[in-house]
N, C-alpha and C. Protein backbone atom coordinates (compact mmCIF):
# COMPACT_ATOMS: atom_id res chain seq x y z
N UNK A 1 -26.23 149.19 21.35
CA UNK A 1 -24.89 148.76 21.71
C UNK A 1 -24.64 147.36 21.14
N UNK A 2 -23.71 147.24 20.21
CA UNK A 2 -23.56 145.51 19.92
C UNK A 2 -22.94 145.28 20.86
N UNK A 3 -23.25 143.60 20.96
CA UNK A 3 -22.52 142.72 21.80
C UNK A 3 -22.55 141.53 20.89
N UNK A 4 -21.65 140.83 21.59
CA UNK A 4 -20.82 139.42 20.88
C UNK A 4 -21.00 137.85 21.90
N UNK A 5 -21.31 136.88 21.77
CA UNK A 5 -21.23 135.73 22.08
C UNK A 5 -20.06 134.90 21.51
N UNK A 6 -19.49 134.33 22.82
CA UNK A 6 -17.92 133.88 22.90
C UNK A 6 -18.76 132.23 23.08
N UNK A 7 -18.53 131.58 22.35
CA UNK A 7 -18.42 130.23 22.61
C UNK A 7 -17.20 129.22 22.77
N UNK A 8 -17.38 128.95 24.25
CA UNK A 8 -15.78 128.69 24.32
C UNK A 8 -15.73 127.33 24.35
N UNK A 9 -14.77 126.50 23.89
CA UNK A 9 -14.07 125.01 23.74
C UNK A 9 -15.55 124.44 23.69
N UNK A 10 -16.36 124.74 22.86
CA UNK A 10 -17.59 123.74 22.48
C UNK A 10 -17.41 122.86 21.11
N UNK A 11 -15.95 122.03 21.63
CA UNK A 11 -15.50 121.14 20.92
C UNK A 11 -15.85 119.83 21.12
N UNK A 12 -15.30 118.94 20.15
CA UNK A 12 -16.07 117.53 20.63
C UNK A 12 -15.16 116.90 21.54
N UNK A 13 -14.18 117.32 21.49
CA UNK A 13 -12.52 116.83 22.46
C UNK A 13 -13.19 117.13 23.91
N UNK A 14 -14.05 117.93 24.05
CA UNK A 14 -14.07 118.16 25.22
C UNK A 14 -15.71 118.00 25.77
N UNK A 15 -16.68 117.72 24.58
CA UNK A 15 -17.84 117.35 24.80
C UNK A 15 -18.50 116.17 24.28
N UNK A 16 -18.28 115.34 22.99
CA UNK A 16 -18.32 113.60 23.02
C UNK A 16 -17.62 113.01 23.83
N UNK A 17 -18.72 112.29 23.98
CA UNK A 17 -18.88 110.94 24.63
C UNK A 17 -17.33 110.80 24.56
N UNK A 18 -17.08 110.22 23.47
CA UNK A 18 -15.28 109.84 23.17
C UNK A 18 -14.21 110.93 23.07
N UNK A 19 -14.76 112.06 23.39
CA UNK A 19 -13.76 113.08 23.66
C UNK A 19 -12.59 113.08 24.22
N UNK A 20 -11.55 113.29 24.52
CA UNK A 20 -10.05 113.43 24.97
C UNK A 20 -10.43 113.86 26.14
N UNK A 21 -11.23 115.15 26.42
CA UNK A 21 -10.94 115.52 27.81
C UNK A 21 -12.49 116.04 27.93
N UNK A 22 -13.43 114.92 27.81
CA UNK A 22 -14.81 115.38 27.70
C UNK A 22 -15.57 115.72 28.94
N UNK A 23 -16.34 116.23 29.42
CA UNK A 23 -17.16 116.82 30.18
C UNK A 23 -19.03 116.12 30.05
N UNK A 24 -18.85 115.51 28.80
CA UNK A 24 -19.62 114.30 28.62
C UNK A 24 -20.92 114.83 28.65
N UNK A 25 -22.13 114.16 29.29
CA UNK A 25 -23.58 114.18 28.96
C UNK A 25 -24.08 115.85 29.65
N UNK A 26 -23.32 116.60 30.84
CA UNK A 26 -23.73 117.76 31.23
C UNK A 26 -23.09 118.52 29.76
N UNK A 27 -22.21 118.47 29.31
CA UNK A 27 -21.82 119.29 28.05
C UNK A 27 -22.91 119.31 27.20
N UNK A 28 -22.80 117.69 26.96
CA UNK A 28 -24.14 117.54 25.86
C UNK A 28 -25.79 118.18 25.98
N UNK A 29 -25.84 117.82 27.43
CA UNK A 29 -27.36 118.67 27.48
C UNK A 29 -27.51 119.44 27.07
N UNK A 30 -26.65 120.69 26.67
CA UNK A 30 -26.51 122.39 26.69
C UNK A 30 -26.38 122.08 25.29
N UNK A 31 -26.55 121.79 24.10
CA UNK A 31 -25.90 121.80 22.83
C UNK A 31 -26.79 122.32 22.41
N UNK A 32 -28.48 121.91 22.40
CA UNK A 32 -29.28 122.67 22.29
C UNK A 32 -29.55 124.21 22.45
N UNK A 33 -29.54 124.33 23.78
CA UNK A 33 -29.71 125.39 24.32
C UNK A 33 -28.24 126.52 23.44
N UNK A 34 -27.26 126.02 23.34
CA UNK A 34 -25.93 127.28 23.23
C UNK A 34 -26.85 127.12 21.68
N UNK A 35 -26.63 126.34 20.18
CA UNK A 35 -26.89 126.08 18.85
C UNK A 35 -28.80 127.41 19.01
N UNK A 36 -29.64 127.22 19.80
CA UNK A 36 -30.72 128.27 19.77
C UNK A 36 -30.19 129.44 20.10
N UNK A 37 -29.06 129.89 21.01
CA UNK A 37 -28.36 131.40 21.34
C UNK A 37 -27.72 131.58 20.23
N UNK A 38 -27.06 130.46 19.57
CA UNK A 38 -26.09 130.84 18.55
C UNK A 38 -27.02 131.06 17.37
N UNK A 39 -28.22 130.88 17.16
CA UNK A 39 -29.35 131.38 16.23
C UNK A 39 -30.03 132.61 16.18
N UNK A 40 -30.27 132.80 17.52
CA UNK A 40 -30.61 134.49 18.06
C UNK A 40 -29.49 135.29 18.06
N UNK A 41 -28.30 134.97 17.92
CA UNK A 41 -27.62 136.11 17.92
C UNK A 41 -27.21 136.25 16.43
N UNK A 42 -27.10 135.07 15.75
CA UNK A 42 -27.35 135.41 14.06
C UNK A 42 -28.33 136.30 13.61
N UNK A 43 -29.06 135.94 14.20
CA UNK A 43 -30.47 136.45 13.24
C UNK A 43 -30.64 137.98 13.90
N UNK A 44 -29.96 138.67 15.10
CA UNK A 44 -30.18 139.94 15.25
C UNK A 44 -28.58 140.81 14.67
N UNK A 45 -28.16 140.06 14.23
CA UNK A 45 -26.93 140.65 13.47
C UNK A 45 -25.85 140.73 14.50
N UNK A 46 -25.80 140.31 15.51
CA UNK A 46 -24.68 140.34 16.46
C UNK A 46 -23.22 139.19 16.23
N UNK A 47 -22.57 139.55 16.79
CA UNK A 47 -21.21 139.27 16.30
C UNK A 47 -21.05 137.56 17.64
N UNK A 48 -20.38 136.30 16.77
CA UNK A 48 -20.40 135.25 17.33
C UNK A 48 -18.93 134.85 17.25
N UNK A 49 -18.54 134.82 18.62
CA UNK A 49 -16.73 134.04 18.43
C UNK A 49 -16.54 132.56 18.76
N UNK A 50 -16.29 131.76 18.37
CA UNK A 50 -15.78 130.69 18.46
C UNK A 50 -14.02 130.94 19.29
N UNK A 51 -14.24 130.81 20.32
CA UNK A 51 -12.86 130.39 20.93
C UNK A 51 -12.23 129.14 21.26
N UNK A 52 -11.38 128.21 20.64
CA UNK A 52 -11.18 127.28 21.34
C UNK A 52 -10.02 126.15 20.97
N UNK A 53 -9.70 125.54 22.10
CA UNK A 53 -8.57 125.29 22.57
C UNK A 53 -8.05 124.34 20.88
N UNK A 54 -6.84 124.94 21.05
CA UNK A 54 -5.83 124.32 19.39
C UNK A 54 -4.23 124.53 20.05
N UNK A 55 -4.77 122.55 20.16
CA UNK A 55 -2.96 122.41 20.24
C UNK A 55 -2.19 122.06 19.62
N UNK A 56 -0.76 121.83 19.22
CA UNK A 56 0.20 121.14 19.03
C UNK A 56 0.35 119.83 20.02
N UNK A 57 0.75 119.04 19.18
CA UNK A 57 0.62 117.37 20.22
C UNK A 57 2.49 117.48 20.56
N UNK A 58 2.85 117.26 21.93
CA UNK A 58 3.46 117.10 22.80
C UNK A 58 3.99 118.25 22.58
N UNK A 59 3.78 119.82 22.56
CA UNK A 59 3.98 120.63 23.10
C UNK A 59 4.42 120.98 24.34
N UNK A 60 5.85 120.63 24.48
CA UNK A 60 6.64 120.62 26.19
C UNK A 60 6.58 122.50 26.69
N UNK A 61 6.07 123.17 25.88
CA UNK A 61 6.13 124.88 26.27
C UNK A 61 4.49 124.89 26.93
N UNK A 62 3.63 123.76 26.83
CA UNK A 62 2.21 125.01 27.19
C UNK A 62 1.73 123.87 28.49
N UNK A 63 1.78 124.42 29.26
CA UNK A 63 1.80 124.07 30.69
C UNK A 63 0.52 122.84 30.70
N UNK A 64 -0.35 122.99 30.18
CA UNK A 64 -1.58 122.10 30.28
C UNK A 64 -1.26 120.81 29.48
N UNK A 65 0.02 120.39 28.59
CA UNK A 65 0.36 118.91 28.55
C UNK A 65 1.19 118.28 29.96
N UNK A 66 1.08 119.27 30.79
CA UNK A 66 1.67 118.39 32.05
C UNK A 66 0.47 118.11 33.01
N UNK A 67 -1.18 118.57 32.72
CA UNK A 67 -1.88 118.49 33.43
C UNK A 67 -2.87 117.78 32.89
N UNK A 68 -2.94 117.85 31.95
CA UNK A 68 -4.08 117.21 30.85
C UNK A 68 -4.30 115.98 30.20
N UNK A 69 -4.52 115.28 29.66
CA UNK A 69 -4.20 114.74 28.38
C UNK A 69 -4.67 115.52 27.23
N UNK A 70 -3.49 114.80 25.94
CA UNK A 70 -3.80 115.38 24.80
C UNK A 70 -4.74 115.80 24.27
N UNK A 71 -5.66 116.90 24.05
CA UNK A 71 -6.62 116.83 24.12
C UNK A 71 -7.15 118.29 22.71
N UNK A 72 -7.49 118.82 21.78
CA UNK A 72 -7.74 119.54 20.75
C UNK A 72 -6.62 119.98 20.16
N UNK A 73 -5.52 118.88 19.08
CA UNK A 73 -4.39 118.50 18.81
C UNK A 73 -4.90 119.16 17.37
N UNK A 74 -4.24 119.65 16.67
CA UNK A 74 -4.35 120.73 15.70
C UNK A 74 -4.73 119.59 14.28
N UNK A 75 -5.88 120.04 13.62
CA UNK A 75 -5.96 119.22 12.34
C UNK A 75 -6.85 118.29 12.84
N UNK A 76 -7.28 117.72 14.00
CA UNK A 76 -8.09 116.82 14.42
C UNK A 76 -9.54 117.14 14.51
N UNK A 77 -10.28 115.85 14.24
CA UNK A 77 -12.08 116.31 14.79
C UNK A 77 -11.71 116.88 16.16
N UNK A 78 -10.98 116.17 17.13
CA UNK A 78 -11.31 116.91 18.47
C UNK A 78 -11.66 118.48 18.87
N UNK A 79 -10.83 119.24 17.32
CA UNK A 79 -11.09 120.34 17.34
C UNK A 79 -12.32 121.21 17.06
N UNK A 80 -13.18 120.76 16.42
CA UNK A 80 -14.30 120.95 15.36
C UNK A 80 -14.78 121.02 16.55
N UNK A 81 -16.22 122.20 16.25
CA UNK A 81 -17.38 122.21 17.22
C UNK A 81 -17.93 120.90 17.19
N UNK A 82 -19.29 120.96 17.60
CA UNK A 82 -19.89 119.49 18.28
C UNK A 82 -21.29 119.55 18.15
N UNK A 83 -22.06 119.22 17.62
CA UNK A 83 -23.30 118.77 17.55
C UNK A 83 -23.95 119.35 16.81
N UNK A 84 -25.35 120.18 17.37
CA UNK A 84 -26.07 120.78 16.13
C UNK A 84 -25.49 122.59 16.84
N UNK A 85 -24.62 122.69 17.77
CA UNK A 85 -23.94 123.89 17.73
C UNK A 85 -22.75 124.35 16.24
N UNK A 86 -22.49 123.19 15.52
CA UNK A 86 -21.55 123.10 14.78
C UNK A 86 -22.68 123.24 13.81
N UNK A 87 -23.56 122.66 13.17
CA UNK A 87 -24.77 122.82 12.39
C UNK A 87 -25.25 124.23 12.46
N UNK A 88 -25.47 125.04 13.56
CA UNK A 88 -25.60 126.56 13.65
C UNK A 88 -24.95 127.14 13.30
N UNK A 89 -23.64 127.34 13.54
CA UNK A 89 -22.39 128.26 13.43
C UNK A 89 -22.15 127.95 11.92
N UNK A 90 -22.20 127.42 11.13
CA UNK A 90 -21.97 127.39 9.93
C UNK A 90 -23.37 127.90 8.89
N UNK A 91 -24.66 128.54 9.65
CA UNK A 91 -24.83 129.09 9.03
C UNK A 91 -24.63 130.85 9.46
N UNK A 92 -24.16 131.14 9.82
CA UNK A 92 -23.84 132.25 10.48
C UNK A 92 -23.06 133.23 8.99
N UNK A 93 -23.31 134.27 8.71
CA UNK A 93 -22.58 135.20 7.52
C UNK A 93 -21.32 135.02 8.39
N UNK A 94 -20.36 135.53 7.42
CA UNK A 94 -18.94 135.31 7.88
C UNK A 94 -18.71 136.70 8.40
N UNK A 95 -19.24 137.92 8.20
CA UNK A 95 -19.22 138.97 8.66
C UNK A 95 -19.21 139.03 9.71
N UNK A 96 -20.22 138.33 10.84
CA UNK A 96 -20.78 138.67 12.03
C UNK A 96 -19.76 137.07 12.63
N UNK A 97 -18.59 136.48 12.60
CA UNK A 97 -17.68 135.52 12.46
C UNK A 97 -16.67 136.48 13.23
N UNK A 98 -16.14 135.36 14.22
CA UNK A 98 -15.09 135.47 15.02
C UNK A 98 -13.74 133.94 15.21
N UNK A 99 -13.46 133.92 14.91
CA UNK A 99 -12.68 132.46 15.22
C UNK A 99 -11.67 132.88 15.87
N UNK A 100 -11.24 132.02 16.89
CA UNK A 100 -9.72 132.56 17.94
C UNK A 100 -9.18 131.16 18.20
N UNK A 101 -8.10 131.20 17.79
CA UNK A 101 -7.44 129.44 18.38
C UNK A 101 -6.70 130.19 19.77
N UNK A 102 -6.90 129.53 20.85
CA UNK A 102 -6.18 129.73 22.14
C UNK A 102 -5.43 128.53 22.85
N UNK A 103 -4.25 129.10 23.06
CA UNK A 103 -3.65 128.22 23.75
C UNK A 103 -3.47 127.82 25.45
N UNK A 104 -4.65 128.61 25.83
CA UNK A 104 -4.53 128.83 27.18
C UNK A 104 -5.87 128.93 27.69
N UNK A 105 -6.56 128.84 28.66
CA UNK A 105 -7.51 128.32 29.41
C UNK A 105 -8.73 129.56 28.98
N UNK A 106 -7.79 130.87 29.15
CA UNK A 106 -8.61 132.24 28.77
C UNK A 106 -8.44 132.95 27.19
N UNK A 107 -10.21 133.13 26.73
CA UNK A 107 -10.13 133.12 25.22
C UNK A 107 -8.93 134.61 24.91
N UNK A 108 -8.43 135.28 25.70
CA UNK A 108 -8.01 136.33 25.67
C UNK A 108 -6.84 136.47 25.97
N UNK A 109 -6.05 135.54 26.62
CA UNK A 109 -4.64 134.97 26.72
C UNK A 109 -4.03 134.39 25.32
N UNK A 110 -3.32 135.64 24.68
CA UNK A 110 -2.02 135.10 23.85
C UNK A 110 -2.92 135.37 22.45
N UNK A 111 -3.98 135.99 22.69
CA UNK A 111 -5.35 136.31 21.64
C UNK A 111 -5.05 137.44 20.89
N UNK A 112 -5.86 137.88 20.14
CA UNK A 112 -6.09 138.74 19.48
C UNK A 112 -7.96 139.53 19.79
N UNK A 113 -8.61 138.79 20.78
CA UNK A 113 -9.81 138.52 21.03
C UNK A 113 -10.37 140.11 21.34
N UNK A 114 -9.61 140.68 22.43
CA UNK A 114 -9.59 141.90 22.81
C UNK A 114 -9.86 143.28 22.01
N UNK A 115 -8.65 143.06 20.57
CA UNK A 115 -8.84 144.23 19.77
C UNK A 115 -9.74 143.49 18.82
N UNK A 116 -10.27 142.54 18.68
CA UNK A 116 -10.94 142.33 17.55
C UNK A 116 -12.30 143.04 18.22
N UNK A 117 -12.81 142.35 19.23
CA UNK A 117 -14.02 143.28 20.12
C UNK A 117 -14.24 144.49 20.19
N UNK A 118 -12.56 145.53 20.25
CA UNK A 118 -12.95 146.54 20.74
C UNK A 118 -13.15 147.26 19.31
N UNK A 119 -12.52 146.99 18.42
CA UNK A 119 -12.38 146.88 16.92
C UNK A 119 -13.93 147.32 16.32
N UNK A 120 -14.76 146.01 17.01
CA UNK A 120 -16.39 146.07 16.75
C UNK A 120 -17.14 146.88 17.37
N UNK A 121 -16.04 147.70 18.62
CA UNK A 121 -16.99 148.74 19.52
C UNK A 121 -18.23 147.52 20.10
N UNK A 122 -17.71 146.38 20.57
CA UNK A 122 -18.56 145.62 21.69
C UNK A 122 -17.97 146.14 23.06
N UNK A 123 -18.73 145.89 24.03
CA UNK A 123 -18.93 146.32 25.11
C UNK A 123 -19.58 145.24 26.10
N UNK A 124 -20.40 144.73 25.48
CA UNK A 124 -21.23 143.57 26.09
C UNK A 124 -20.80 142.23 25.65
N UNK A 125 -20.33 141.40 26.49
CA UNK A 125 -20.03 139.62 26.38
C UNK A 125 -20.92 138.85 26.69
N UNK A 126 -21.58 137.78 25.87
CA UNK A 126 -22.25 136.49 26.71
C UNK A 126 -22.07 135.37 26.33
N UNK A 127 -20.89 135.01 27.14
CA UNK A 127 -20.37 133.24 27.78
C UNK A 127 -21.53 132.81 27.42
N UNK A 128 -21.06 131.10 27.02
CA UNK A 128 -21.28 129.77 26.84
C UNK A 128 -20.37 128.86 26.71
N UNK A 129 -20.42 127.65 27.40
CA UNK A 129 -19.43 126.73 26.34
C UNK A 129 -19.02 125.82 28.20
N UNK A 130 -17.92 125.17 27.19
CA UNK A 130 -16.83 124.27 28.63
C UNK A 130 -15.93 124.93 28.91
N UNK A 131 -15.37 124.53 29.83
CA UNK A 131 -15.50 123.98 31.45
C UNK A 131 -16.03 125.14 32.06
N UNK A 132 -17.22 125.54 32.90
CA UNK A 132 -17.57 126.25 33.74
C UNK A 132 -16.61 126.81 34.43
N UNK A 133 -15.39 125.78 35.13
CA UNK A 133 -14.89 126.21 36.35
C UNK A 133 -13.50 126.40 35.85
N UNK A 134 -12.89 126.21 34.38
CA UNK A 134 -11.66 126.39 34.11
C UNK A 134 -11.95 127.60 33.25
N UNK A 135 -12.04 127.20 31.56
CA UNK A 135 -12.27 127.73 30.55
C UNK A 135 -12.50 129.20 30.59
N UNK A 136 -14.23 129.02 30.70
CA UNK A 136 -15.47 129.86 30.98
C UNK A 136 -14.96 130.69 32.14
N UNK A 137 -14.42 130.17 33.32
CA UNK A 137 -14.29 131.42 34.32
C UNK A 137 -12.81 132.44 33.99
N UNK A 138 -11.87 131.51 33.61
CA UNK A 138 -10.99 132.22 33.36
C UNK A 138 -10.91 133.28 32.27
N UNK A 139 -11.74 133.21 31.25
CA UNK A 139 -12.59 134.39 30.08
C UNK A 139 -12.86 135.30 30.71
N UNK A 140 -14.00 134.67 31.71
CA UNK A 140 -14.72 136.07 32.33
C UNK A 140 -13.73 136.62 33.56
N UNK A 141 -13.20 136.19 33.74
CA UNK A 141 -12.00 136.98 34.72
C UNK A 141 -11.39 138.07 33.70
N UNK A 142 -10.95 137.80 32.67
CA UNK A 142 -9.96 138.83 31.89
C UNK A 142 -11.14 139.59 31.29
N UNK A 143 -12.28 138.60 30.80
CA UNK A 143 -13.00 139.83 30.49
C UNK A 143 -13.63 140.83 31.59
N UNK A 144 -13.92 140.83 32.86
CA UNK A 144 -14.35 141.18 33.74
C UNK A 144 -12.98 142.53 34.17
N UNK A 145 -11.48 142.31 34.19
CA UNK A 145 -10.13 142.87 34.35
C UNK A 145 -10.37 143.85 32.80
N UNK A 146 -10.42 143.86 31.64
CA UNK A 146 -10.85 144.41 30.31
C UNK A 146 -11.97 145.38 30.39
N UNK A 147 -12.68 145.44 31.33
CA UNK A 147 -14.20 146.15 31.25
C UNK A 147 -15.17 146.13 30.36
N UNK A 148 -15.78 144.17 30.24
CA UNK A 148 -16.65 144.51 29.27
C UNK A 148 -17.64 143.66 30.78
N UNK A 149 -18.99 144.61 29.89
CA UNK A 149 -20.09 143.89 30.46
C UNK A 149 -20.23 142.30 30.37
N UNK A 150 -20.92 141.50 31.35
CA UNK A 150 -20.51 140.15 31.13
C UNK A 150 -21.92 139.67 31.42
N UNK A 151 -21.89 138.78 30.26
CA UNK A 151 -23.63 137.85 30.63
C UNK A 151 -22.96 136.56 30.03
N UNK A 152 -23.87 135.76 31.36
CA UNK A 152 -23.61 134.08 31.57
C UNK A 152 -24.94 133.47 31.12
N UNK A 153 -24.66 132.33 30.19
CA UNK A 153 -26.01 131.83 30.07
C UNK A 153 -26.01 130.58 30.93
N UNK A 154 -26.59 130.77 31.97
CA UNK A 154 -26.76 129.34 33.03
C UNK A 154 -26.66 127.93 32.44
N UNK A 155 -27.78 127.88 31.19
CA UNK A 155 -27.82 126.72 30.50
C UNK A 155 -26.72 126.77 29.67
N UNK A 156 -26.08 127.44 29.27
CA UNK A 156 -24.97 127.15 28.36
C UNK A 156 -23.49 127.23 28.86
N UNK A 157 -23.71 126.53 29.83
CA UNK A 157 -22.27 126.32 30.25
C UNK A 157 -22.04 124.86 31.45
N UNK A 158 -21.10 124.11 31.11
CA UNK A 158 -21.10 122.80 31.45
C UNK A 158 -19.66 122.48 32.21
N UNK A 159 -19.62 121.95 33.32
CA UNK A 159 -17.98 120.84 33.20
C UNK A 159 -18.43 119.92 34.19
N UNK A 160 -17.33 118.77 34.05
CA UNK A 160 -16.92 117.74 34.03
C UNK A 160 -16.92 117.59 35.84
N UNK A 161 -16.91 118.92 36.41
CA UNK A 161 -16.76 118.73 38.09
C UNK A 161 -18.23 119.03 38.37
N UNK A 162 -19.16 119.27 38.72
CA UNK A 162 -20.11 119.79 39.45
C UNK A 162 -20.00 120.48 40.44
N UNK A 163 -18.92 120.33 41.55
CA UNK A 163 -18.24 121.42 42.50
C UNK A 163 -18.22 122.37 41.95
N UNK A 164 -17.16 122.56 40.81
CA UNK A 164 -16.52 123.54 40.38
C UNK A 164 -17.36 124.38 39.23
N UNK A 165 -18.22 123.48 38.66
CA UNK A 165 -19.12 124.54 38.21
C UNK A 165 -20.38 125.66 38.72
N UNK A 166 -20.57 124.96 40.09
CA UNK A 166 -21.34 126.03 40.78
C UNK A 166 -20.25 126.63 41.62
N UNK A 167 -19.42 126.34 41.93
CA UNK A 167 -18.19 127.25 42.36
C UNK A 167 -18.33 129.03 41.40
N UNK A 168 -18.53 128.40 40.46
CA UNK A 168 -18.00 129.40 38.88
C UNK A 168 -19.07 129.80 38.78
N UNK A 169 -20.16 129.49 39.00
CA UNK A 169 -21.47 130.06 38.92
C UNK A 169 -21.99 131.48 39.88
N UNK A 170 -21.09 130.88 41.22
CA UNK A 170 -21.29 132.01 42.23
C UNK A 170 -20.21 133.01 41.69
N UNK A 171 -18.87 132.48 41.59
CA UNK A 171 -18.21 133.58 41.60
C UNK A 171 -18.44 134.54 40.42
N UNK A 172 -18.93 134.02 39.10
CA UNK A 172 -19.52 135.17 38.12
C UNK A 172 -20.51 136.03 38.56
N UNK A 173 -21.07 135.90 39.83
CA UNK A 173 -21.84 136.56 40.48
C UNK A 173 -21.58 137.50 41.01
N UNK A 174 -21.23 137.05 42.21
CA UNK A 174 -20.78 137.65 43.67
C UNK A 174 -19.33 138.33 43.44
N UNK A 175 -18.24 138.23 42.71
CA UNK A 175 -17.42 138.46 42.45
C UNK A 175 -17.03 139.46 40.96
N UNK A 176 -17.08 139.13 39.79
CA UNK A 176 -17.32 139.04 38.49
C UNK A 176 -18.42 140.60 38.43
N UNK A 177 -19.24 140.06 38.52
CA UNK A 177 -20.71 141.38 39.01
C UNK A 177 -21.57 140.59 37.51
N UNK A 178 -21.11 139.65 37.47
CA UNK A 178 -21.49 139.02 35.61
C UNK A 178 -23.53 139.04 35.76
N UNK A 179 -24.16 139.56 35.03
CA UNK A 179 -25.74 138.62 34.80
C UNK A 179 -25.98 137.33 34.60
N UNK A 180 -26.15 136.78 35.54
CA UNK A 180 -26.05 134.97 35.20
C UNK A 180 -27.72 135.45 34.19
N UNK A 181 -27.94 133.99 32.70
CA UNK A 181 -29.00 134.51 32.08
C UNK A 181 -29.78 133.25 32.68
């Protein structure tokens, strides 16, 4: 059965230090850990998506410039992956390549994410990336509403609250029915 790894907003906007809307040193810890998943799933031929957040700067239509700051503004580093996860993903064949710009919290809102997956005859998802308790849960909600199998990699997923990321941790659980990895 293929399956696909969604790496979501593992941007620098949202994971340097000087990021716009960073999540900071818990983001950073995981860079490792997601850049080694994003190696194993190269190297067994499985399919890798990059989802992540691409905005327009003062965009008065997308609800998150009234909550946010400016934050993965189109054409900017903020947008670019981040560390040696960005060093991985570029060696990846372009075949087994997913890219999705989203404008909304879930990689699958306003996407194309859905038929490209089902397209590949995936079935199986496994999350990584930021915000645990925004991003990341709201994915696995639609993907969870979609019917794909869902795997969480514990270490590869980070935010900025600590509440809210073990909030998101249970509910991919107890709720979700997700495999935390």
């Amino acid at each position: 059965m293929k399956k696909a790894l969604i790496i979501i907003d593992y941007t620098n906007d949202f994971v340097a230090t000087d990021g716009k809307l960073t999540c900071g040193i818990p983001a950073q810890d995981i860079d490792n850990n997601i850049s080694n998943i994003v190696e194993e799933f190269s190297a067994n031929n499985d399919f890798i998506v990059i989802a992540s957040d691409y905005h327009t700067e003062n965009d008065q239509y997308n609800p998150e410039t009234k909550m946010f700051p400016a934050h993965c503004i189109s054409e900017t580093t903020g947008c670019k992956l981040y560390g040696n996860t960005f060093k991985e993903v570029n060696k990846i064949k372009p075949e087994q390549l997913i890219e999705i710009e989203k404008t909304r919290y879930s990689s699958f809102s306003g996407t194309n994410l859905d038929m490209k997956l089902r397209e590949r005859d995936i079935k199986d998802i496994y999350l990584v990336g930021v915000c645990s308790d925004i991003c990341v849960l709201h994915t696995a909600i639609d993907a969870y509403n979609l019917g794909y199998n869902l795997y969480i990699y514990e270490k590869g997923i980070a935010s900025f609250n600590s509440a809210g990321h073990d909030f998101a941790i249970q509910h991919f659980k107890d709720t979700l029915g997700a495999k935390i990895i």
